[in-house]
Every structure is written in C-alpha cells, then in structure tokens.
N, C-alpha and C. Protein backbone atom coordinates (compact mmCIF):
# COMPACT_ATOMS: atom_id res chain seq x y z
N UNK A 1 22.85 -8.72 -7.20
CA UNK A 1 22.74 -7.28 -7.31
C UNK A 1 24.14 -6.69 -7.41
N UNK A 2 24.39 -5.62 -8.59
CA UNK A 2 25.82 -5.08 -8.65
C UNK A 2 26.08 -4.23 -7.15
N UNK A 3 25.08 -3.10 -6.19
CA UNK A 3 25.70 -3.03 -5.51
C UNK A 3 24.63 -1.20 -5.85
N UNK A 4 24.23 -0.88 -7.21
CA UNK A 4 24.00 0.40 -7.46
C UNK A 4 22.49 0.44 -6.81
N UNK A 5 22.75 1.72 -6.30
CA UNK A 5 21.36 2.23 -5.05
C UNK A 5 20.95 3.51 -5.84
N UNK A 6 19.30 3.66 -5.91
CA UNK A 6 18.84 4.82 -6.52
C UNK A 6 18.62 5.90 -5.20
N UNK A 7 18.92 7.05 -5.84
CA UNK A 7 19.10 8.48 -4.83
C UNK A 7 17.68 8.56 -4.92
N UNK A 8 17.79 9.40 -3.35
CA UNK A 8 16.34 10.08 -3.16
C UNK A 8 15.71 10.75 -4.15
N UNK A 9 16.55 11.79 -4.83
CA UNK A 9 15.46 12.21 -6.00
C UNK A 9 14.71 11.05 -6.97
N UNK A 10 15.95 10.14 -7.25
CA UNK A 10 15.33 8.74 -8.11
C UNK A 10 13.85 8.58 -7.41
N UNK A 11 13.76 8.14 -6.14
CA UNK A 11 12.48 7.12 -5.47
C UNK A 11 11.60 8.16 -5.64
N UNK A 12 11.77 9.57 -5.30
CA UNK A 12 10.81 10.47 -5.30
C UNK A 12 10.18 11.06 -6.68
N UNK A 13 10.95 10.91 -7.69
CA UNK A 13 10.31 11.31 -8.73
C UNK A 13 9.98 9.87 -9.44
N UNK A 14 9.83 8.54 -9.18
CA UNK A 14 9.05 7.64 -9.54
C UNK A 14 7.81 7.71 -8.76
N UNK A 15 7.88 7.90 -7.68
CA UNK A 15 7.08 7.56 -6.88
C UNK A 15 6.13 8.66 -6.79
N UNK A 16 6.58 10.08 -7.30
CA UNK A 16 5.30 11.39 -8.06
C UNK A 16 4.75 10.69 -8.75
N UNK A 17 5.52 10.26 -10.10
CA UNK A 17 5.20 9.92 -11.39
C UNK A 17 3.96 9.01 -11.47
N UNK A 18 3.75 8.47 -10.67
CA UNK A 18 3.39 7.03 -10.40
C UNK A 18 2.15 7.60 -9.90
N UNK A 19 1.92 8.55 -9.00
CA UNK A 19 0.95 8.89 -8.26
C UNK A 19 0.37 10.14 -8.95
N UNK A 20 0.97 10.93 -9.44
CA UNK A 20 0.33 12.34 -10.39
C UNK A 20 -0.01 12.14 -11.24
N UNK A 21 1.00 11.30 -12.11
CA UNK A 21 1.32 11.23 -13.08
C UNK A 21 1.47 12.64 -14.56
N UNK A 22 2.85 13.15 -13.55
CA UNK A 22 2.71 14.59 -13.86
C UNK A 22 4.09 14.59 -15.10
N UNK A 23 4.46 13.11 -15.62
CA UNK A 23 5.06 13.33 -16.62
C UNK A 23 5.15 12.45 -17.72
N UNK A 24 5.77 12.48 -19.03
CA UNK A 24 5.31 11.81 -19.79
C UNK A 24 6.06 10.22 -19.41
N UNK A 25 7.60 10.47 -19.15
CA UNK A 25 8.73 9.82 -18.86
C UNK A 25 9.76 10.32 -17.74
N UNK A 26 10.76 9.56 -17.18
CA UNK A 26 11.91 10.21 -16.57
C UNK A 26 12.87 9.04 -17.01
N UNK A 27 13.72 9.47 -17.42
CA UNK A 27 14.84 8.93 -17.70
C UNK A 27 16.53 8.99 -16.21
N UNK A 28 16.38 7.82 -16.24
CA UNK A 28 17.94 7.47 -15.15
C UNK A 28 18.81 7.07 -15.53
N UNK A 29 20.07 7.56 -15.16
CA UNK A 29 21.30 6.91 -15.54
C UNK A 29 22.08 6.58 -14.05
N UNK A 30 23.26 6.34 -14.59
CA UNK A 30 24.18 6.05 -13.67
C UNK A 30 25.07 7.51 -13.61
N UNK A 31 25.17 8.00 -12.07
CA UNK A 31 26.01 9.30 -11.70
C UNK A 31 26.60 8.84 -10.58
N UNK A 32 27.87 8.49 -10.51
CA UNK A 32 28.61 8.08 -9.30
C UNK A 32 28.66 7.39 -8.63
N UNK A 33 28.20 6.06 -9.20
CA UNK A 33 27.89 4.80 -8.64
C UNK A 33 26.70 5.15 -8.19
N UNK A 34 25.50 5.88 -8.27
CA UNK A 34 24.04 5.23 -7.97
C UNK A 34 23.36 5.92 -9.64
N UNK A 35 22.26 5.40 -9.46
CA UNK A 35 21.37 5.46 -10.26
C UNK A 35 20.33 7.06 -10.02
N UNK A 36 20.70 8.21 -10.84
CA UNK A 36 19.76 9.23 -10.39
C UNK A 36 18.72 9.78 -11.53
N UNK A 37 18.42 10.82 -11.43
CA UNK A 37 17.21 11.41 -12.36
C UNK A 37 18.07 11.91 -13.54
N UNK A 38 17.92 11.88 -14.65
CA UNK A 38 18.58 12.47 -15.80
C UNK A 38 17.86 13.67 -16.17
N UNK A 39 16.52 12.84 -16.66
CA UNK A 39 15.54 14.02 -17.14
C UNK A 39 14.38 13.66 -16.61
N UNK A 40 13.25 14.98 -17.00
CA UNK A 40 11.52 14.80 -16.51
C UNK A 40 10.63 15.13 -17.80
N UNK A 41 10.18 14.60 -18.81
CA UNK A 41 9.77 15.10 -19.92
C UNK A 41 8.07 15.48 -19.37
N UNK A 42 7.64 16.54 -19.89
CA UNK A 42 6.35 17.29 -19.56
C UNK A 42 5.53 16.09 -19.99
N UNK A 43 4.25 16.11 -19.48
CA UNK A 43 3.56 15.09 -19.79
C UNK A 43 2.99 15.12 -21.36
N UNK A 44 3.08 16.38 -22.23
CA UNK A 44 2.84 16.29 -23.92
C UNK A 44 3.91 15.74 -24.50
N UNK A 45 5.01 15.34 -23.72
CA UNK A 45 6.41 14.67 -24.63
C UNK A 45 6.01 13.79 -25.02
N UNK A 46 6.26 13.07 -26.67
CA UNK A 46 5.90 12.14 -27.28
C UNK A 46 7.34 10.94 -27.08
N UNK A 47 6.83 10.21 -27.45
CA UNK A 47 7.64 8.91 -28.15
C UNK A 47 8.83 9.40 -28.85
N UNK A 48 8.53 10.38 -29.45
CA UNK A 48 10.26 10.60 -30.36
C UNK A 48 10.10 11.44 -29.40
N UNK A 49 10.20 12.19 -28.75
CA UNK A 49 11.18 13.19 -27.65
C UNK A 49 11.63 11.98 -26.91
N UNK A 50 11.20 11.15 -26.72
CA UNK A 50 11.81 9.69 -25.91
C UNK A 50 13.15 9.35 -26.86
N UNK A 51 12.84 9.40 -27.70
CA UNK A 51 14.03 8.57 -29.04
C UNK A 51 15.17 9.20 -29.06
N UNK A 52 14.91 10.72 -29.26
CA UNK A 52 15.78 12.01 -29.22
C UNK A 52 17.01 11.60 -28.04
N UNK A 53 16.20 11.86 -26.98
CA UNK A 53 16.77 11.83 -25.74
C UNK A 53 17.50 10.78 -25.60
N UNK A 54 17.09 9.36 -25.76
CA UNK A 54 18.00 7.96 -25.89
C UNK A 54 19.01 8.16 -26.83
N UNK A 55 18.42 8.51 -28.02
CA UNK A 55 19.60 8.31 -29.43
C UNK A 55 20.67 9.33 -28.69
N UNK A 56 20.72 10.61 -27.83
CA UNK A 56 21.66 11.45 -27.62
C UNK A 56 22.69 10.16 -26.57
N UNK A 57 21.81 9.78 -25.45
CA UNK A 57 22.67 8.62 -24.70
C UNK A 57 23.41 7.60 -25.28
N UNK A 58 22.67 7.26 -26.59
CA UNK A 58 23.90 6.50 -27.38
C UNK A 58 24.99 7.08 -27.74
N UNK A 59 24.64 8.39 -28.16
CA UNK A 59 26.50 8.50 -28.58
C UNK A 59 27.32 8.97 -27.72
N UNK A 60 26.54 9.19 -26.67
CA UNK A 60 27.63 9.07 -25.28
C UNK A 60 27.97 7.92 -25.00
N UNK A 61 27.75 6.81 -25.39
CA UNK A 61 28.35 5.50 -25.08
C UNK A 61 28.04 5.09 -23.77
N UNK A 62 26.25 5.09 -23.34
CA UNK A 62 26.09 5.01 -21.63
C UNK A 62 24.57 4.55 -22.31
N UNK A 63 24.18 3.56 -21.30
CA UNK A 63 22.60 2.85 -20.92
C UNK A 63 21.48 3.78 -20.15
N UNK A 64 20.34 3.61 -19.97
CA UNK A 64 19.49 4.46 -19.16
C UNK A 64 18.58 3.57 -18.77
N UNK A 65 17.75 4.11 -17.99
CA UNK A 65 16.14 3.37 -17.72
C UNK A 65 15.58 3.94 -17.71
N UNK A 66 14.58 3.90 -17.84
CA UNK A 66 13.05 4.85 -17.79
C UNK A 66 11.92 4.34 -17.76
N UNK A 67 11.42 5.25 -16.91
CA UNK A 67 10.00 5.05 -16.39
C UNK A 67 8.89 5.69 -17.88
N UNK A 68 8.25 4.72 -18.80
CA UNK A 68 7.32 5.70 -19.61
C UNK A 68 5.79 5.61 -19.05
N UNK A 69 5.16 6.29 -19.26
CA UNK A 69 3.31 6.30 -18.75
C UNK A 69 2.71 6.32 -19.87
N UNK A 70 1.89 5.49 -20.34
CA UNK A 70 1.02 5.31 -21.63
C UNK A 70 0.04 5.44 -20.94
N UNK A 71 -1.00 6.50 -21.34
CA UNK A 71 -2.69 6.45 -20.67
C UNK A 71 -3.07 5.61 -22.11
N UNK A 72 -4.11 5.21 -21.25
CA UNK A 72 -4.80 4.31 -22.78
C UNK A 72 -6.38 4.46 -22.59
N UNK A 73 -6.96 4.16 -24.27
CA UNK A 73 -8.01 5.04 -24.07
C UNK A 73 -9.41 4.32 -23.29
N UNK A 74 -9.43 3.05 -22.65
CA UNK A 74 -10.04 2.65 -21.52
C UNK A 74 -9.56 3.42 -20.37
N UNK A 75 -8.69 4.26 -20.10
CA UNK A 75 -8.75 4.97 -18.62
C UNK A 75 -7.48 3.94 -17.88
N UNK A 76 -7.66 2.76 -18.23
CA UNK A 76 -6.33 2.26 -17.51
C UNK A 76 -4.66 3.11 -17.79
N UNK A 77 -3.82 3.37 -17.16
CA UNK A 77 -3.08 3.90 -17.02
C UNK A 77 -1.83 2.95 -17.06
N UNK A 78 -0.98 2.95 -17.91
CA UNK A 78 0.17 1.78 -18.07
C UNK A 78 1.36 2.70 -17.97
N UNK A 79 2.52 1.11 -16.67
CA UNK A 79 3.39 2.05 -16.74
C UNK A 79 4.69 1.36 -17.57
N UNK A 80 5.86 1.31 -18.38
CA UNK A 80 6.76 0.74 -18.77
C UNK A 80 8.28 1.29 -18.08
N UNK A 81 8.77 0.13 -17.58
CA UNK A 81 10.06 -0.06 -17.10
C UNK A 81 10.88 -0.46 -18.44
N UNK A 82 11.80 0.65 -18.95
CA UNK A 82 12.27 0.62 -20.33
C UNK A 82 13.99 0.57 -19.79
N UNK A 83 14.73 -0.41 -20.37
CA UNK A 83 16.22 -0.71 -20.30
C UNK A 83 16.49 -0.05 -21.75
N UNK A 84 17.60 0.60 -21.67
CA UNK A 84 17.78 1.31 -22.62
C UNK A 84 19.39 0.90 -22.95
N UNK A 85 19.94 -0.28 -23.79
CA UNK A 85 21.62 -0.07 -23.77
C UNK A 85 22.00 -0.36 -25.45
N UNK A 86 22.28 0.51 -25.59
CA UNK A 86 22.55 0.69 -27.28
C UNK A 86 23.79 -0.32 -27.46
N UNK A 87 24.07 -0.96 -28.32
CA UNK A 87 25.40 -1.67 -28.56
C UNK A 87 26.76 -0.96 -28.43
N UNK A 88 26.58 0.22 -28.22
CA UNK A 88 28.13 0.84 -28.49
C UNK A 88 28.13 1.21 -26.74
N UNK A 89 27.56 0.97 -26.03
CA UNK A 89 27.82 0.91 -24.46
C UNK A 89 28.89 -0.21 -24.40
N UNK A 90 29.70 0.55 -23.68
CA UNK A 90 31.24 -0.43 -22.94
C UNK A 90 30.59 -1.80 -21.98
N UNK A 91 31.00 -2.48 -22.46
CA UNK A 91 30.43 -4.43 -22.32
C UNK A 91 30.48 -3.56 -20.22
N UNK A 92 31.51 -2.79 -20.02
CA UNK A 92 31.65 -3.20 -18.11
C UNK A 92 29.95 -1.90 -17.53
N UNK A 93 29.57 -1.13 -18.28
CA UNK A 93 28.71 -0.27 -18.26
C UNK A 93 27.32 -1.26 -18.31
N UNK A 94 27.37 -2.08 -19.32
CA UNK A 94 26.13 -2.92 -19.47
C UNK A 94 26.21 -3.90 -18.58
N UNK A 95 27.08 -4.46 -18.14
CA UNK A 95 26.98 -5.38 -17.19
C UNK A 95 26.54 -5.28 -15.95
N UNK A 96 26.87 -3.62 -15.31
CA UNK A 96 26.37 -2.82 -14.50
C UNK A 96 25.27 -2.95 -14.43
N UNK A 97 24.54 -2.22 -15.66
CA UNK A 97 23.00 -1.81 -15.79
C UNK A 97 22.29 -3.04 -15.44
N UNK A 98 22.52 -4.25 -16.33
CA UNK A 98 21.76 -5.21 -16.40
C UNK A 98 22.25 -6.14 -15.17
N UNK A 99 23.06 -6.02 -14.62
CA UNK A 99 23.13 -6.55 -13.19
C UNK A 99 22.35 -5.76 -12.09
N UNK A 100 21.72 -4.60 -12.40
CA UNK A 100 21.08 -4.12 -11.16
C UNK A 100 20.07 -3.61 -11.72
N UNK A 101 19.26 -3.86 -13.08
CA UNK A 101 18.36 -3.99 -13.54
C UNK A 101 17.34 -4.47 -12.86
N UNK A 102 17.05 -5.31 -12.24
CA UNK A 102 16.13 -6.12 -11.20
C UNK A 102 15.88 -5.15 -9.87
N UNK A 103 17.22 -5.02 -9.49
CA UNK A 103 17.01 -3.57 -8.09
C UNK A 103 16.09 -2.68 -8.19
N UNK A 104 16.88 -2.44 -9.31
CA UNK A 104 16.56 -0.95 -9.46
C UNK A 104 14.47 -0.92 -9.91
N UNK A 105 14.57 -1.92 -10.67
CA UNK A 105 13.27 -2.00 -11.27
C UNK A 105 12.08 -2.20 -9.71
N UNK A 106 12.41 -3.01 -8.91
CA UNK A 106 11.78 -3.55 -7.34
C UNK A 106 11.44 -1.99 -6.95
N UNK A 107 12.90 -2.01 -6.69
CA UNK A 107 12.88 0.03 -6.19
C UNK A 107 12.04 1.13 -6.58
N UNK A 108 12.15 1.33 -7.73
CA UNK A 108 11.16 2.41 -8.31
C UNK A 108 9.76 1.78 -8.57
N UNK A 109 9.76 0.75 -8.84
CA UNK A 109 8.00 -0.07 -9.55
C UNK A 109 7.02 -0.39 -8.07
N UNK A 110 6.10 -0.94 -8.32
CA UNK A 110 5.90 -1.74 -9.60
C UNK A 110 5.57 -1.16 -11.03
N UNK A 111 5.93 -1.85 -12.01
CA UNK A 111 5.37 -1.29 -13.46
C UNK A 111 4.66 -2.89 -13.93
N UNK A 112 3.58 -2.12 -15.40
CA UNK A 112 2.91 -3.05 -16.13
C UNK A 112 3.59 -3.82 -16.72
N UNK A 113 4.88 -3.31 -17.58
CA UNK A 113 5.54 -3.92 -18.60
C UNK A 113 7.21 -3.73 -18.57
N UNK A 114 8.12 -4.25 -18.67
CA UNK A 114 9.50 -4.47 -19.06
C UNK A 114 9.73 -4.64 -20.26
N UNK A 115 10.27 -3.21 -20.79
CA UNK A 115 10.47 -3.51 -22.37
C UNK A 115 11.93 -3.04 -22.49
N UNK A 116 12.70 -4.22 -22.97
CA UNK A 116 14.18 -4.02 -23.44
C UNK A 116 14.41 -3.14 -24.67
N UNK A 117 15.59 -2.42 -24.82
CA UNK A 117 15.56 -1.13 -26.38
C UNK A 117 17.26 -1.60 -26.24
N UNK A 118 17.66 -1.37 -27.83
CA UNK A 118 19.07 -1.40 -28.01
C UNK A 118 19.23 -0.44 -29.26
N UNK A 119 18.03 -0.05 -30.07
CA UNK A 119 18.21 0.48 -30.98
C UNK A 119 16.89 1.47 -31.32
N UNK A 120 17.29 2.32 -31.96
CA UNK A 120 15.91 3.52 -32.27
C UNK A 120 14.79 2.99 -32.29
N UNK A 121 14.68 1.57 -33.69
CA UNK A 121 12.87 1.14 -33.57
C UNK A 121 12.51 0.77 -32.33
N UNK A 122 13.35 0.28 -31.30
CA UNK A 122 12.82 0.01 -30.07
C UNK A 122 11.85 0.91 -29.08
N UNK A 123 12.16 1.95 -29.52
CA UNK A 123 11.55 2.85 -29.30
C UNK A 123 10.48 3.57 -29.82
N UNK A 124 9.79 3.13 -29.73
CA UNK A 124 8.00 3.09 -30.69
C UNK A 124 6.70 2.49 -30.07
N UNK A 125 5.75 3.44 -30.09
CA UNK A 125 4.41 2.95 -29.67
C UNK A 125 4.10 1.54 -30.11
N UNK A 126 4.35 0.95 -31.61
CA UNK A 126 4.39 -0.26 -32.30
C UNK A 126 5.10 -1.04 -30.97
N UNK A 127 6.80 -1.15 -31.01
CA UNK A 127 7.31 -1.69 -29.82
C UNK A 127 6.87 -2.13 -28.47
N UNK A 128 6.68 -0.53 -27.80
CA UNK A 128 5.72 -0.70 -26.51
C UNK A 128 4.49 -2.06 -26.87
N UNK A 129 3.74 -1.76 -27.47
CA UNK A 129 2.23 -2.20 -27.80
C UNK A 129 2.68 -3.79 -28.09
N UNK A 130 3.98 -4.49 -28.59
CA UNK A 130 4.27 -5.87 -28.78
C UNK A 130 4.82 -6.47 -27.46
N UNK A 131 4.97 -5.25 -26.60
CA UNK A 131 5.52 -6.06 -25.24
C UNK A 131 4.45 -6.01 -24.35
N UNK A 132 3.61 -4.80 -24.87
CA UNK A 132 2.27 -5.24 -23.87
C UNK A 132 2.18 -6.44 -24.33
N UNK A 133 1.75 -6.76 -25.44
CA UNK A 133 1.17 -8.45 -25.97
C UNK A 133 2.35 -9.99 -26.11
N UNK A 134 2.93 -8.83 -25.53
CA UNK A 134 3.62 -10.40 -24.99
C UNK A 134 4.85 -10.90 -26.39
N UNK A 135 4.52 -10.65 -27.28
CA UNK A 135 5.48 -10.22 -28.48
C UNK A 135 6.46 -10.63 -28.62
C-alpha cells in the first residue's frame, strides 16, 4: 500500500452511493496526499458526462477513480470500480494511484466489476459490458 487514506467525505459518499443510490457516478482524485470526492454526477448523468469529466482530468495530467452504478434491466443493480490514468499522467502520479488502487478499492467497495480506462473508448457502455463478461 502507497500509504494514501480516503477522507471522510470519500467513505461517506461511497457508502450513500451504494445504499441510495442517489448518483449516477462520483469521481476521486488525489488532494493532499489522500484520496477525496472530486465530483457527484446526478443520477440522469450518462456515460459521456463520465467521458467529459475524465477527458477534462486528462489534460490536467492526473488519474481518478470512480465509483459508476449501472441499474440493469433485471433489477440487479451493478456497481464498477473504474481506474482512470490516461498516458500523459506523470509515471510518479500513476504509480501512486495504482499502488493504492487495492486500498482504496477494499475501502470504498465492495463493487461488481474493476474496469481499467486509459483512453476515451474506455469509457463506454460497450467497455463496461466486456468487463462485465470477462472480456
């Protein structure tokens, strides 16, 4: 483990999310050596308001995670633990993320699925739907 601890707002707005399920996504980054809330997208936010929001973190040159909620149309409720590190993230930033990737994921989850993104198509219902299946 690198050492990065998620803030109370982090645990508490997974742990709504999880239980209301009062949003579509929340996106985390890194703020001061821990891991906190970035954003809360309303629960009508689609997939590209997801993309939007990542593609802006890429050209800041910084990784994210996020919690997404797919309802599906059996009523089961899926949740995705999404790593988000675009290639133009600084090699010591990714090493971070993906060294406390596991923490952090224990911490806020459990989730259904772990789906890695480095680039826009990663970010797609298609995507999601190949890591449900194993893909």
């Amino acid at each position: 483990m690198s050492g990065l601890r998620c803030s109370e707002d982090a645990l508490n707005a997974a742990s709504d999310m999880k239980r209301n399920k009062d949003y579509a996504y929340i996106i985390f980054g890194l703020v001061s050596n821990h891991i906190d809330v970035i954003s809360k997208a309303p629960r009508d936010a689609t997939i590209e308001d997801l993309r939007e929001e990542l593609s802006a973190a890429a050209k800041q040159r910084t990784g994210r995670y996020v919690i997404y909620y797919l309802p599906t149309d059996s009523g089961e409720d899926k949740f995705y633990f999404i790593e988000w590190l675009p290639d133009a993230t600084p090699a010591r930033t990714k090493l971070l993320l993906r060294g406390s990737r596991d923490h952090v994921k224990g911490t806020l989850g459990p989730f259904h699925f772990y789906h890695e993104a480095s680039e826009e198509d990663d970010i797609s219902y298609e995507a999601l739907e190949r890591t449900r299946q194993g893909v």
